[in-house]
N, C-alpha and C. Protein backbone atom coordinates (compact mmCIF):
# COMPACT_ATOMS: atom_id res chain seq x y z
N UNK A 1 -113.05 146.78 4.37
CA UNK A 1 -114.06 145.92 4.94
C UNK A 1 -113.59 144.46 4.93
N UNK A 2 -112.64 143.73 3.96
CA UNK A 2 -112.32 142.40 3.75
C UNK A 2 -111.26 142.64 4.96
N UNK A 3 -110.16 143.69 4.96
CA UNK A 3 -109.54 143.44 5.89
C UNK A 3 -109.92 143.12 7.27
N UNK A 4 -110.92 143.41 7.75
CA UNK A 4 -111.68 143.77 9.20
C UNK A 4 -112.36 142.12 9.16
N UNK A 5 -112.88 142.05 8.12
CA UNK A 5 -113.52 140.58 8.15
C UNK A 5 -112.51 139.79 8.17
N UNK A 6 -111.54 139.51 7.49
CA UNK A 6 -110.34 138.30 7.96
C UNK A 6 -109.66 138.38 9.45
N UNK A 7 -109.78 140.11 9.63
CA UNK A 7 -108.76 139.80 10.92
C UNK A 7 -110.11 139.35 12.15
N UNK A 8 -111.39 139.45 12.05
CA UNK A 8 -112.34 139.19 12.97
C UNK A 8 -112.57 137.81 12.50
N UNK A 9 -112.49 137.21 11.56
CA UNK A 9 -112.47 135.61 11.47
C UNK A 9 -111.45 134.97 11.86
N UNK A 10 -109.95 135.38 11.82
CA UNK A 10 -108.96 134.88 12.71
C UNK A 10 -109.29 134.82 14.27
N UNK A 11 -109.63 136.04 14.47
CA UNK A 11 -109.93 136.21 16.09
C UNK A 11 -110.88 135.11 16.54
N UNK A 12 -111.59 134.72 16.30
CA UNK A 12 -112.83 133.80 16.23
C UNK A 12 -112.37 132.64 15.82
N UNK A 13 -111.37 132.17 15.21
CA UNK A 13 -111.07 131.08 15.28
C UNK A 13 -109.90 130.47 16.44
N UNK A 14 -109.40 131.66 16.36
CA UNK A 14 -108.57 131.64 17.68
C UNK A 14 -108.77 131.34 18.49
N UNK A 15 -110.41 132.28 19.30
CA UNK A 15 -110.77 131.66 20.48
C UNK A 15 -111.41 130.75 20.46
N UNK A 16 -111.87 130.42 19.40
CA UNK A 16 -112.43 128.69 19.37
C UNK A 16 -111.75 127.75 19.54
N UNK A 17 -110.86 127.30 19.00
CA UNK A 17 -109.78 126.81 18.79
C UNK A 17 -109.05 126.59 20.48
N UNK A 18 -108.87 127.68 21.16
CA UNK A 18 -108.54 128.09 22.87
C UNK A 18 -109.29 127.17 23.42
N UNK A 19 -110.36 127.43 23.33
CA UNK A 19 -111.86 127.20 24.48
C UNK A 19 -112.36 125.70 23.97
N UNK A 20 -112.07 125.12 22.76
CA UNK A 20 -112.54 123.94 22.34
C UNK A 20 -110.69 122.78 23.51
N UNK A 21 -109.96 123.71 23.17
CA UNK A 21 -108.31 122.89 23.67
C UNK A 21 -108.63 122.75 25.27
N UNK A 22 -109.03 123.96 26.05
CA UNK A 22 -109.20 123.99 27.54
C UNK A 22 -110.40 122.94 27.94
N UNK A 23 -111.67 123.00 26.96
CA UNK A 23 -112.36 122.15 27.67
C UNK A 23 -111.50 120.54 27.11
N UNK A 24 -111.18 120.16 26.19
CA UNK A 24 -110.86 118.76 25.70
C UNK A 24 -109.78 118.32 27.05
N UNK A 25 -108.72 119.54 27.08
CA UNK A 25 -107.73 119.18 28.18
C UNK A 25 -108.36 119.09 29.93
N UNK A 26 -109.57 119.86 30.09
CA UNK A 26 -110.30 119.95 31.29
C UNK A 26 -110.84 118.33 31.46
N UNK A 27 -111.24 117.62 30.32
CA UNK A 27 -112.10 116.51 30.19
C UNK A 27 -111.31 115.45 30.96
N UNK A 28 -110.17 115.41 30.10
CA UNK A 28 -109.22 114.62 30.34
C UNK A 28 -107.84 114.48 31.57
N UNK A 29 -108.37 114.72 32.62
CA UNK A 29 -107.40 115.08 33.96
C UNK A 29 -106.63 113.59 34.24
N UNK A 30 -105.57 113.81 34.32
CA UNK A 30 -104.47 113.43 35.02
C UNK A 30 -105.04 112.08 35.78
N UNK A 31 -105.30 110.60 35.59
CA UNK A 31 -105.71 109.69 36.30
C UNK A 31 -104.73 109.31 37.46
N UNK A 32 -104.69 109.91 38.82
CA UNK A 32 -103.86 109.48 39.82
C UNK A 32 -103.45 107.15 40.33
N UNK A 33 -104.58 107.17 39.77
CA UNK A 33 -104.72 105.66 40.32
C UNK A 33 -103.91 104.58 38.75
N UNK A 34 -104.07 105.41 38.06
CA UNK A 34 -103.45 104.45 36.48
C UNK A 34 -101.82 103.73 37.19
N UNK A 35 -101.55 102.90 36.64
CA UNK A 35 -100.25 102.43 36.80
C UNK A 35 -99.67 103.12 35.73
N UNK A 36 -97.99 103.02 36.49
CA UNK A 36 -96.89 103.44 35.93
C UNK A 36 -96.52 103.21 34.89
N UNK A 37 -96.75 101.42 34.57
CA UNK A 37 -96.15 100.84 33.37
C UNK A 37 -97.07 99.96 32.96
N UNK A 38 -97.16 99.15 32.03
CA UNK A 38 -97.77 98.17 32.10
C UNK A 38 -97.42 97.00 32.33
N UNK A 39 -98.07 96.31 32.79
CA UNK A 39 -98.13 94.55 33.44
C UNK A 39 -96.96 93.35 32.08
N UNK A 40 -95.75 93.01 33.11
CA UNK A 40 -95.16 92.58 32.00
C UNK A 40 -95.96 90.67 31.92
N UNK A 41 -96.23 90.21 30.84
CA UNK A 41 -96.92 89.39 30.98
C UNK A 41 -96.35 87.97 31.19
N UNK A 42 -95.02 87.79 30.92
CA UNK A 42 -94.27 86.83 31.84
C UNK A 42 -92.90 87.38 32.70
N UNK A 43 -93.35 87.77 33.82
CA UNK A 43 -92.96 88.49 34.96
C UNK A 43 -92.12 87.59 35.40
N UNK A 44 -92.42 86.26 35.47
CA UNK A 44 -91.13 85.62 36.18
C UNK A 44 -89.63 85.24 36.26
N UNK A 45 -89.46 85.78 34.39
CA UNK A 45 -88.00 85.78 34.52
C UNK A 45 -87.10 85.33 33.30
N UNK A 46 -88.88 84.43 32.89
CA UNK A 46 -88.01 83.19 32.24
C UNK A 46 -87.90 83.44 30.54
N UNK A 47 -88.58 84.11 30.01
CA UNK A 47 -88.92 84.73 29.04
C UNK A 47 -89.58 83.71 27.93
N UNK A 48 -89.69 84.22 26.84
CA UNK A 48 -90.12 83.17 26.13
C UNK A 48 -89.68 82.80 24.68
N UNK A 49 -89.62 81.59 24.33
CA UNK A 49 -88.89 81.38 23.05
C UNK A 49 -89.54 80.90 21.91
N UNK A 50 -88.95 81.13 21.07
CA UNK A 50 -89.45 80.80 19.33
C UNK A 50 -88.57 80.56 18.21
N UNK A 51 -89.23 79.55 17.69
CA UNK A 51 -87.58 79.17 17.00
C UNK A 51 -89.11 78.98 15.53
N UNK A 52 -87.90 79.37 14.70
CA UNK A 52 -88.29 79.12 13.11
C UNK A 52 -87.31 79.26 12.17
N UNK A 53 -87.49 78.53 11.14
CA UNK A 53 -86.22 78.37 10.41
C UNK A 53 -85.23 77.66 10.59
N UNK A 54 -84.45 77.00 11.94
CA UNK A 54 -83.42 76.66 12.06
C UNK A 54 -83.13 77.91 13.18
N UNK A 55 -83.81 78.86 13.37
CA UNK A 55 -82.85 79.71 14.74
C UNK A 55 -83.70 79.80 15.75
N UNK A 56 -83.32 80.30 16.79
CA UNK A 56 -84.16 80.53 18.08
C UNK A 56 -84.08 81.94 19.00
N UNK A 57 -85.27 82.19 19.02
CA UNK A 57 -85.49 83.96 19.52
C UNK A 57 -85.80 83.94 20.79
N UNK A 58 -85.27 84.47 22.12
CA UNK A 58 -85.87 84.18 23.08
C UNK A 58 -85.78 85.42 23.57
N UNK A 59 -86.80 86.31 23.99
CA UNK A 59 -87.27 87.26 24.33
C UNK A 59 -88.12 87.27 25.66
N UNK A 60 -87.30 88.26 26.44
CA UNK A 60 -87.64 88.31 27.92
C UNK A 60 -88.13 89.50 28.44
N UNK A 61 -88.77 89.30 29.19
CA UNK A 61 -89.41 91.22 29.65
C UNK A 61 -88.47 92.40 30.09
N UNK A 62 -88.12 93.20 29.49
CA UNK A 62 -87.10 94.31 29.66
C UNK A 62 -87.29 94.54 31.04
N UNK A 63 -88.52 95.29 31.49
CA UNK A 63 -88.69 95.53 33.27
C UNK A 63 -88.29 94.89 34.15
N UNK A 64 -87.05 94.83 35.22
CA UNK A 64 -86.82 93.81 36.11
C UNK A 64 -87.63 94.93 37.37
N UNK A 65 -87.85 94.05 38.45
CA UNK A 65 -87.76 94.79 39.45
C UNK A 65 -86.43 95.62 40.18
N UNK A 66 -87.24 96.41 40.63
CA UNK A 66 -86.08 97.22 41.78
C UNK A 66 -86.49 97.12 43.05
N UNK A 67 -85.42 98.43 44.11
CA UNK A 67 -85.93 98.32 45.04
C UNK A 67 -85.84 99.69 45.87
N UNK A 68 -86.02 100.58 44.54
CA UNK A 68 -86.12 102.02 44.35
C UNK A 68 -87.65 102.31 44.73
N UNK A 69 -87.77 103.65 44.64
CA UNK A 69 -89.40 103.68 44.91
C UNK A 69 -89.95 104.51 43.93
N UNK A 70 -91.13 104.19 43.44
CA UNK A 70 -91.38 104.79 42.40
C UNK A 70 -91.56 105.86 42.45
N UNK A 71 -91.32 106.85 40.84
CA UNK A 71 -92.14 107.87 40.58
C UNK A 71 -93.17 108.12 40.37
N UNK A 72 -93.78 108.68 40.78
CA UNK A 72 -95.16 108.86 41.24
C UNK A 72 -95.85 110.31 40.27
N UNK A 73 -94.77 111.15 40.31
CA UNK A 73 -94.72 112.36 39.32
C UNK A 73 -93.55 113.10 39.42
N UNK A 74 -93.44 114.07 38.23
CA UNK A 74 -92.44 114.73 38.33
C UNK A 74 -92.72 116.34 37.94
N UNK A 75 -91.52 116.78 38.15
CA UNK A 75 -91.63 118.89 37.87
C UNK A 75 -90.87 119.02 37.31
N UNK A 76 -90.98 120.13 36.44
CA UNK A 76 -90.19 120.77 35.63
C UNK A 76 -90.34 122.05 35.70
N UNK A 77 -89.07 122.54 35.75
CA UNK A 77 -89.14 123.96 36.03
C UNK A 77 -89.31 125.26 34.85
């Protein structure tokens, strides 16, 4: 009888567990309109600097433009 009860409480958690994942993942669909990346916030080039101590850090936005076209999505096989 304990055996039958653990393996029917596995089962039951199982499909809970399923059906709680499908709706959370159903909720949450794929936003087509979101951007790709996010907004670099000094875009123009110049980057920006900071000095303390005696040294100086100047840090610039990794993203340059291209003139590729974006990905939009991708597949995997």
């Amino acid at each position: 009888m304990r055996v039958l009860l653990l393996k029917a409480g596995a089962t039951a958690l199982t499909v809970i567990a399923t059906v709680a994942s499908a709706l959370y993942v159903s909720s949450h669909l794929k936003n087509p309109t979101a951007p790709l990346q996010p907004s670099v916030l000094n875009a123009n080039g110049n980057g920006s600097a900071v000095s303390a101590l005696g040294g100086t850090v100047t840090v610039g936005p990794s993203v340059r433009p291209g003139n590729a076209q974006p990905v939009t999505s991708t597949y995997a096989s």
